[in-house]
Protein backbone atom coordinates (compact mmCIF):
# COMPACT_ATOMS: atom_id res chain seq x y z
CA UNK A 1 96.59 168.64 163.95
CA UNK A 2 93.26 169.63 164.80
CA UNK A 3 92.48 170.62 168.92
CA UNK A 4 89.04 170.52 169.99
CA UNK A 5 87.43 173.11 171.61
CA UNK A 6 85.88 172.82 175.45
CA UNK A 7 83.49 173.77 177.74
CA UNK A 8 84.37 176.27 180.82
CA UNK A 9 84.06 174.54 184.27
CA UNK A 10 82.93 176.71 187.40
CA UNK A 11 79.94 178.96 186.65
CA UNK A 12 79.68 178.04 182.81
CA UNK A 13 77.49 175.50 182.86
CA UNK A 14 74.17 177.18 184.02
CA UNK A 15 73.17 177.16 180.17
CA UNK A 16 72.19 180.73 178.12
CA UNK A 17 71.50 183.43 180.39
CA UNK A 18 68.43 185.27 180.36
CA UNK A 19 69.56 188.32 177.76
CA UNK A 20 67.28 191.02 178.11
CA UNK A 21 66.82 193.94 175.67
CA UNK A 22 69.14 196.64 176.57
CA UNK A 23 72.23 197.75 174.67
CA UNK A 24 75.39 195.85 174.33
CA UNK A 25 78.14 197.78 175.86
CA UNK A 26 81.28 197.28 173.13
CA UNK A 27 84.49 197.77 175.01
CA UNK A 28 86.77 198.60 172.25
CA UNK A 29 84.61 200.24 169.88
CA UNK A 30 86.94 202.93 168.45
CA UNK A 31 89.55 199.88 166.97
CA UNK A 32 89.54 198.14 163.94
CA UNK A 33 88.21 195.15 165.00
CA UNK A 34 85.31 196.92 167.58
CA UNK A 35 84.22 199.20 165.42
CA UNK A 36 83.12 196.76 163.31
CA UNK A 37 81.63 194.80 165.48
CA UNK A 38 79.45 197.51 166.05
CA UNK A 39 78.51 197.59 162.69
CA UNK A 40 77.40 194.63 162.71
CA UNK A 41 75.03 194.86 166.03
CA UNK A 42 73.63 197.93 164.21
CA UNK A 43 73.17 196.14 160.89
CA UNK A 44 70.90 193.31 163.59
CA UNK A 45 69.11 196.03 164.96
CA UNK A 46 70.86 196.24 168.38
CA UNK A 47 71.25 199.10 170.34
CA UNK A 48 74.98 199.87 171.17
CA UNK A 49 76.52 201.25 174.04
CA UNK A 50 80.39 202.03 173.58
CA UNK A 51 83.22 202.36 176.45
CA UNK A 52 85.24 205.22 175.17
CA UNK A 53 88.26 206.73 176.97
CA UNK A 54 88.27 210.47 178.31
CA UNK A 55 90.41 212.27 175.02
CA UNK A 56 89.52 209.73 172.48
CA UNK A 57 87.21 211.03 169.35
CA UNK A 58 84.03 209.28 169.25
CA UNK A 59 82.04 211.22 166.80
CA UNK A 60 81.44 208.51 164.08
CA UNK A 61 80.17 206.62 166.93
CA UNK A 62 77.88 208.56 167.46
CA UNK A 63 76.54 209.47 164.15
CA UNK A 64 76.04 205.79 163.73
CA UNK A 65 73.25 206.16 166.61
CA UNK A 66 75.66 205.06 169.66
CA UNK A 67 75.49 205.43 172.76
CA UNK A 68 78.88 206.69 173.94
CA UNK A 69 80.18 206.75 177.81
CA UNK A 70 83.23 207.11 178.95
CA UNK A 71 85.61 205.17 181.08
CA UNK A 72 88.56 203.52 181.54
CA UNK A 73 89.37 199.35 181.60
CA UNK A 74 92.79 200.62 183.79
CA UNK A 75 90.26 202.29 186.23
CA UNK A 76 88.11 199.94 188.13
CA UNK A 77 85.39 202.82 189.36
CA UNK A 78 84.58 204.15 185.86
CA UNK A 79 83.00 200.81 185.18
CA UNK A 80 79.85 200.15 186.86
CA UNK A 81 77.86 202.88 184.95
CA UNK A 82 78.39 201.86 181.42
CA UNK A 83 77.34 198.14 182.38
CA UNK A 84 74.14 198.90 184.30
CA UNK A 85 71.45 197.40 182.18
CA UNK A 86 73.35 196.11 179.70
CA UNK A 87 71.89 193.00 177.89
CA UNK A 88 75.86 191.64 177.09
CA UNK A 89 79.32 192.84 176.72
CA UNK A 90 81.77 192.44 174.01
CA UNK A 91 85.44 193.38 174.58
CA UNK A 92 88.05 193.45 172.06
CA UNK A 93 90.21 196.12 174.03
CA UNK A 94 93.73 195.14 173.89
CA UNK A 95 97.02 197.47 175.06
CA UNK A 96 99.14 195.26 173.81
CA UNK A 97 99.70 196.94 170.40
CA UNK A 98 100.29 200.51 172.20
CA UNK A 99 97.64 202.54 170.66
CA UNK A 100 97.89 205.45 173.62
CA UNK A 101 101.11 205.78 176.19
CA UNK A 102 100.71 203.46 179.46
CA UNK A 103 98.98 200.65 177.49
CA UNK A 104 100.12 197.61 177.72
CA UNK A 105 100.05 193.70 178.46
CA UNK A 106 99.99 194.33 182.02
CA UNK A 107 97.92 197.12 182.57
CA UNK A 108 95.08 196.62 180.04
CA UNK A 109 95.16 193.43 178.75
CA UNK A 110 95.26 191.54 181.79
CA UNK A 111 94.64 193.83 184.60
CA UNK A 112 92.11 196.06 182.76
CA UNK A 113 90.52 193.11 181.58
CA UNK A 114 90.14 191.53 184.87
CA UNK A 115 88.55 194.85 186.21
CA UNK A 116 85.79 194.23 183.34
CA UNK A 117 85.48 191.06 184.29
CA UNK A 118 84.89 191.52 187.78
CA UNK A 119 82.36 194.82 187.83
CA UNK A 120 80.66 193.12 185.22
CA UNK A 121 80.26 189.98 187.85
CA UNK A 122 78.91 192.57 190.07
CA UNK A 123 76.68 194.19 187.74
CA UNK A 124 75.00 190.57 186.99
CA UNK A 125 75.41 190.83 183.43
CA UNK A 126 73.41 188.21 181.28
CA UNK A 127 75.81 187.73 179.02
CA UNK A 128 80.47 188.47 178.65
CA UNK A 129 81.21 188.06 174.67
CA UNK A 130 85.38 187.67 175.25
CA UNK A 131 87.84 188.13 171.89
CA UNK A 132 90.64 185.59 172.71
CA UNK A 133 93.01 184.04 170.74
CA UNK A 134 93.59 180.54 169.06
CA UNK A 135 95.20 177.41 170.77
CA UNK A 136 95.73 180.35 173.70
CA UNK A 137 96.22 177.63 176.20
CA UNK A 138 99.01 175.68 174.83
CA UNK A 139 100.85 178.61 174.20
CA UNK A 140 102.50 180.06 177.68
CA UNK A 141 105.70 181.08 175.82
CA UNK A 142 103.46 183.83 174.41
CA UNK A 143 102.78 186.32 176.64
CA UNK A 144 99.75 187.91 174.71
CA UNK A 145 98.31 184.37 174.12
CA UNK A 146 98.85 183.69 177.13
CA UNK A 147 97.09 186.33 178.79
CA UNK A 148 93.73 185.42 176.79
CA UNK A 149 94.28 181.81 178.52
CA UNK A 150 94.06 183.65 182.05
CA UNK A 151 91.39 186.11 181.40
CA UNK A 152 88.59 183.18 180.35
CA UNK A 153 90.11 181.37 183.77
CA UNK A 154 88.46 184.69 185.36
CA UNK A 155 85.77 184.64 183.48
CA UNK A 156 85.35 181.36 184.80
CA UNK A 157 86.27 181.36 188.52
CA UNK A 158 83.96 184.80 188.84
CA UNK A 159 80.85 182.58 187.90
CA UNK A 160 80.14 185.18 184.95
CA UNK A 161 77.91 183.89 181.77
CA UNK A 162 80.57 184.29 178.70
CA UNK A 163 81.39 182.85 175.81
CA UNK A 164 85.55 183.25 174.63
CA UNK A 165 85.74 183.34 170.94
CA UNK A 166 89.30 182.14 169.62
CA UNK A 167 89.96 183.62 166.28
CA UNK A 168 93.11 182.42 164.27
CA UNK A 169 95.24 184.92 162.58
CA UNK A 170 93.65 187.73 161.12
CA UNK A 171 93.20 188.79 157.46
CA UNK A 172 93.22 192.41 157.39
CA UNK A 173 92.29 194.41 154.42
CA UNK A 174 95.01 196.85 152.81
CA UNK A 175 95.06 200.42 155.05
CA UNK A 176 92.88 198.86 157.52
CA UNK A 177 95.51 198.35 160.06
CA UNK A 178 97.92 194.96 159.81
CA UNK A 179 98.46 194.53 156.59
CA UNK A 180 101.76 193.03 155.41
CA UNK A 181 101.12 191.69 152.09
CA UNK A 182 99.65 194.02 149.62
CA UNK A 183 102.50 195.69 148.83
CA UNK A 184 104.22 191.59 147.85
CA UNK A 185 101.13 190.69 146.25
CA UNK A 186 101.70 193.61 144.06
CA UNK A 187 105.22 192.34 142.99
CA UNK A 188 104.23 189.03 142.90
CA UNK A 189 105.25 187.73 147.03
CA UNK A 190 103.68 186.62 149.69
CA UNK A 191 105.64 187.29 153.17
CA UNK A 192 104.94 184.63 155.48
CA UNK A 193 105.80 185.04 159.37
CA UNK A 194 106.45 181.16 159.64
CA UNK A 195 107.19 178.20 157.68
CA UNK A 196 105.99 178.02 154.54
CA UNK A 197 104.65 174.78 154.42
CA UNK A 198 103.29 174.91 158.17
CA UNK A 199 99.46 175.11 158.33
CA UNK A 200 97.87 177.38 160.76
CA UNK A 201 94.70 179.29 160.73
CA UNK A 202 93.83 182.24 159.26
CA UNK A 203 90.47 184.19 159.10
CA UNK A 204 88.99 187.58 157.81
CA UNK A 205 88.62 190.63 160.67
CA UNK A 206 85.29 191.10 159.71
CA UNK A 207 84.36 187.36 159.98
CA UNK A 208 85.55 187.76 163.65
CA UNK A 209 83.57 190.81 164.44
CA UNK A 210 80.23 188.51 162.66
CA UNK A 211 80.76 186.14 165.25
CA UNK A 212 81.15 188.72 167.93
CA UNK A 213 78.28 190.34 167.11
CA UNK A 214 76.23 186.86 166.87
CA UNK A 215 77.72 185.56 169.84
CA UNK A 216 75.47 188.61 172.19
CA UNK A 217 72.50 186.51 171.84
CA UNK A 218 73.18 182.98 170.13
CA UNK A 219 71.79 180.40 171.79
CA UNK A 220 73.73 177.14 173.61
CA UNK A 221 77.25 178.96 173.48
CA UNK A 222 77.47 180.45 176.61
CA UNK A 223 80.56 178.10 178.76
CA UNK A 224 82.32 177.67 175.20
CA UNK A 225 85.47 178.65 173.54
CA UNK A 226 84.72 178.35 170.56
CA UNK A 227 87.63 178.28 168.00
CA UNK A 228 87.42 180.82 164.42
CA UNK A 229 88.64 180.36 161.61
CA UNK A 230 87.92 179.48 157.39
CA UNK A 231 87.17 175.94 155.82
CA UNK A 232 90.51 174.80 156.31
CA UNK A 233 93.70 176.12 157.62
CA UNK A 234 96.21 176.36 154.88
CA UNK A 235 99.91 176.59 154.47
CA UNK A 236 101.85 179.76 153.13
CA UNK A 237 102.39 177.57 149.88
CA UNK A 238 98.63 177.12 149.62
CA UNK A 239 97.88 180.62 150.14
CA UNK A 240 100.06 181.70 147.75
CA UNK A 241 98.35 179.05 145.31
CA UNK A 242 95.21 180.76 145.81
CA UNK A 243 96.53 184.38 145.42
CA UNK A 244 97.98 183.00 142.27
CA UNK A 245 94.70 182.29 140.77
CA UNK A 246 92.85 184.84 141.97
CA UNK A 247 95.39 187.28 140.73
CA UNK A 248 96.20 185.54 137.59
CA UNK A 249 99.76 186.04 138.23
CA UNK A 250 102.54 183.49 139.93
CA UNK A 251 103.20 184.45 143.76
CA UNK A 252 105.76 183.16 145.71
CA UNK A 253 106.34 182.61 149.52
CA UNK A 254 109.09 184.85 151.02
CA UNK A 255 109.93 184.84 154.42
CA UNK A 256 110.42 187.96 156.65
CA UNK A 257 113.97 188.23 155.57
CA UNK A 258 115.16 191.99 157.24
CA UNK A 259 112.41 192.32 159.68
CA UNK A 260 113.01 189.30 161.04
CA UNK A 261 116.29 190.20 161.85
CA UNK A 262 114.92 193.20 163.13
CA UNK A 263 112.56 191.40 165.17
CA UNK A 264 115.16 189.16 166.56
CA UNK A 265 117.33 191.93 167.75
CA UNK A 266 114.84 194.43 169.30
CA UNK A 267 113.90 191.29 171.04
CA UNK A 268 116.57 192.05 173.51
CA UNK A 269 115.18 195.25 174.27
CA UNK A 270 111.79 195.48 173.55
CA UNK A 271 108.85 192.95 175.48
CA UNK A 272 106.64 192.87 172.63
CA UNK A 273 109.50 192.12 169.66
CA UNK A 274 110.26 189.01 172.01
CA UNK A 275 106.15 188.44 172.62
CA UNK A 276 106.38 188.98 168.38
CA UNK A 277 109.21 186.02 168.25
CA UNK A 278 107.51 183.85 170.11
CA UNK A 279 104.09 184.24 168.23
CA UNK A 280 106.04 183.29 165.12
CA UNK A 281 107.68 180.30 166.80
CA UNK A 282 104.15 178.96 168.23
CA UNK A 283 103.04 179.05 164.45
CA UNK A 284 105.83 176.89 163.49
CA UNK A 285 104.73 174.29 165.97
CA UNK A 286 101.92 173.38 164.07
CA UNK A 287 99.16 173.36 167.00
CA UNK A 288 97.65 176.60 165.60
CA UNK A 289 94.98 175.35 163.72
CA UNK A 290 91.19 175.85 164.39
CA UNK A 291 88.43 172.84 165.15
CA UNK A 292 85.33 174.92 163.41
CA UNK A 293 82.99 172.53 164.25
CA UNK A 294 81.46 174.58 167.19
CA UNK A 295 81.61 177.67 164.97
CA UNK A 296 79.60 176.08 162.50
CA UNK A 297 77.05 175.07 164.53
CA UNK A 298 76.18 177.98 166.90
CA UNK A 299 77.40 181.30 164.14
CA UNK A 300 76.39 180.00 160.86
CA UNK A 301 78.28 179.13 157.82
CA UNK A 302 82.33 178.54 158.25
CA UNK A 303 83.69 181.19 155.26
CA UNK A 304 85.86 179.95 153.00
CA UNK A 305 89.67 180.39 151.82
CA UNK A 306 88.56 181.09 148.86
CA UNK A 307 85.84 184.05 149.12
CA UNK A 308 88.08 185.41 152.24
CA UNK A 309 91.50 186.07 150.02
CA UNK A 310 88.88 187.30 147.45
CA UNK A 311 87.70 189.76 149.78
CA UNK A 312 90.99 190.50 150.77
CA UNK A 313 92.04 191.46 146.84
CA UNK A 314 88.93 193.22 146.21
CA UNK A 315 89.58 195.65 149.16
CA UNK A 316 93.56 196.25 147.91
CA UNK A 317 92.45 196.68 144.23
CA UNK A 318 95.55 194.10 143.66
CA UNK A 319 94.10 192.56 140.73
């Protein structure tokens, strides 16, 4: 099943906004996924502007040449500053994922997203470059998809120029955050959070921060979501195929087996094993698979499944 991807109604259609030639303020620069994203403005020549929290280390930031202020999504009247003159915003902040203690779903995800959203409304800025999430809109059972769905509504009903990006699932090199497969590859399994012969999307982290980077200043994208992900989205079996021969060794598909029980039963407990649980059901339903057409025509070439799992390897050293 392959869902198309649509144009934003209220203040969307207005066409590319005029993007001037200040910095892009990166709201999530110190993660995996911002930080490079600011690699890749830097490696186009932009000038970068990062939102870093009071207490967090930004020194390779700015060694790289960025320009680091500080502020907080979760506090509305640090915001103003780091957008003034600004020629667009990318965000990949997320609490979800607890990186400091009070983040979460509530407070930065949606609430400190919404606070972006709105002082950047004020500030008039040319052009919002949103990291959302896949099929986010016909998934309300999860809460972290779901919460993507409402922030481009915002976008949307504040009139703000943006363009929401919808990457599938990521491929994340070994030691570069979540990574659960190196250590199977290495005896010959591939864990899959899903059905085995369920396709769903997949796509390399540093493909998504490309795009991000691409989507500050591309032209015709601004009112899209545009969906991310490879040349085709490929079943667990077919992964494992393609791990097989890049490998040179058989892999098979195992499923989560004791985490999954885990999972199940900190579910009772814990908001984000049940937001977990309901991530893997939504890939089960089969409606998480990527239309790249839109990709392909406004951020250049779709990657493949086969250089992306070879990028993947190289990184691991698991051949």
């Amino acid at each position: 099943m392959v869902v198309g991807t649509g144009a934003v109604g209220t203040g969307a259609s207005s066409g590319v906004g005029a993007v001037t030639q200040g910095p892009v303020l990166v709201v999530g620069a110190t993660g995996n996924l911002g930080g490079r994203v600011v690699d890749h403005l830097l490696a186009r020549g932009k000038k970068v502007r990062a939102l870093v929290r009071e207490g967090t280390d930004a020194s390779r930031l700015e060694q790289k040449g960025v320009e680091v202020v500080r502020g907080d999504l979760t506090d509305r009247s640090t915001l103003a500053a780091p957008l003034r003159g600004v020629s667009a915003v990318v965000t990949t902040a997320a609490g979800y994922t607890g990186r400091r203690r009070g983040d979460s779903l509530a407070t930065v995800d949606l609430q400190g997203n919404r606070n972006l959203v709105d002082a950047a409304s004020e500030a008039r800025v040319p052009r919002f470059v949103f990291t959302s999430i896949l099929q986010c809109d016909l998934a309300p059972s999860v809460p972290h998809f779901w919460t993507k769905k409402l922030i481009e509504d915002h976008l949307a009903s504040k009139g703000v120029p943006f363009v929401a990006l919808r990457p599938g699932a990521f491929i994340v090199p070994p030691g570069a955050g979540w990574d659960f497969w190196s250590k199977g590859l290495r005896h010959g399994q591939l864990r899959s959070f899903g059905p085995h012969d369920v396709r769903w999307t997949w796509i390399h982290i540093d493909e998504v921060a490309r795009a991000l980077s691409l989507a500050v200043d591309a032209e015709g994208v601004v009112g899209q979501k545009i969906d991310l992900g490879m040349d085709r989205s490929p079943s667990m079996d077919e992964m494992a195929a393609e791990f097989g021969r890049l490998l040179k060794r058989p892999i098979r598909v195992v499923g989560m087996g004791g985490f999954g029980v885990v999972m199940r039963l900190l579910s009772v407990f814990s908001p984000r094993m049940r937001d977990m649980n309901a991530m893997v059901a939504f890939f089960a339903s089969g409606k998480y698979v990527a239309d790249t057409r839109a990709q392909a025509a406004f951020l250049g070439p779709v990657p493949t499944l086969e250089d992306s799992l070879r990028r993947y390897v190289a990184t691991g050293q698991l051949s």
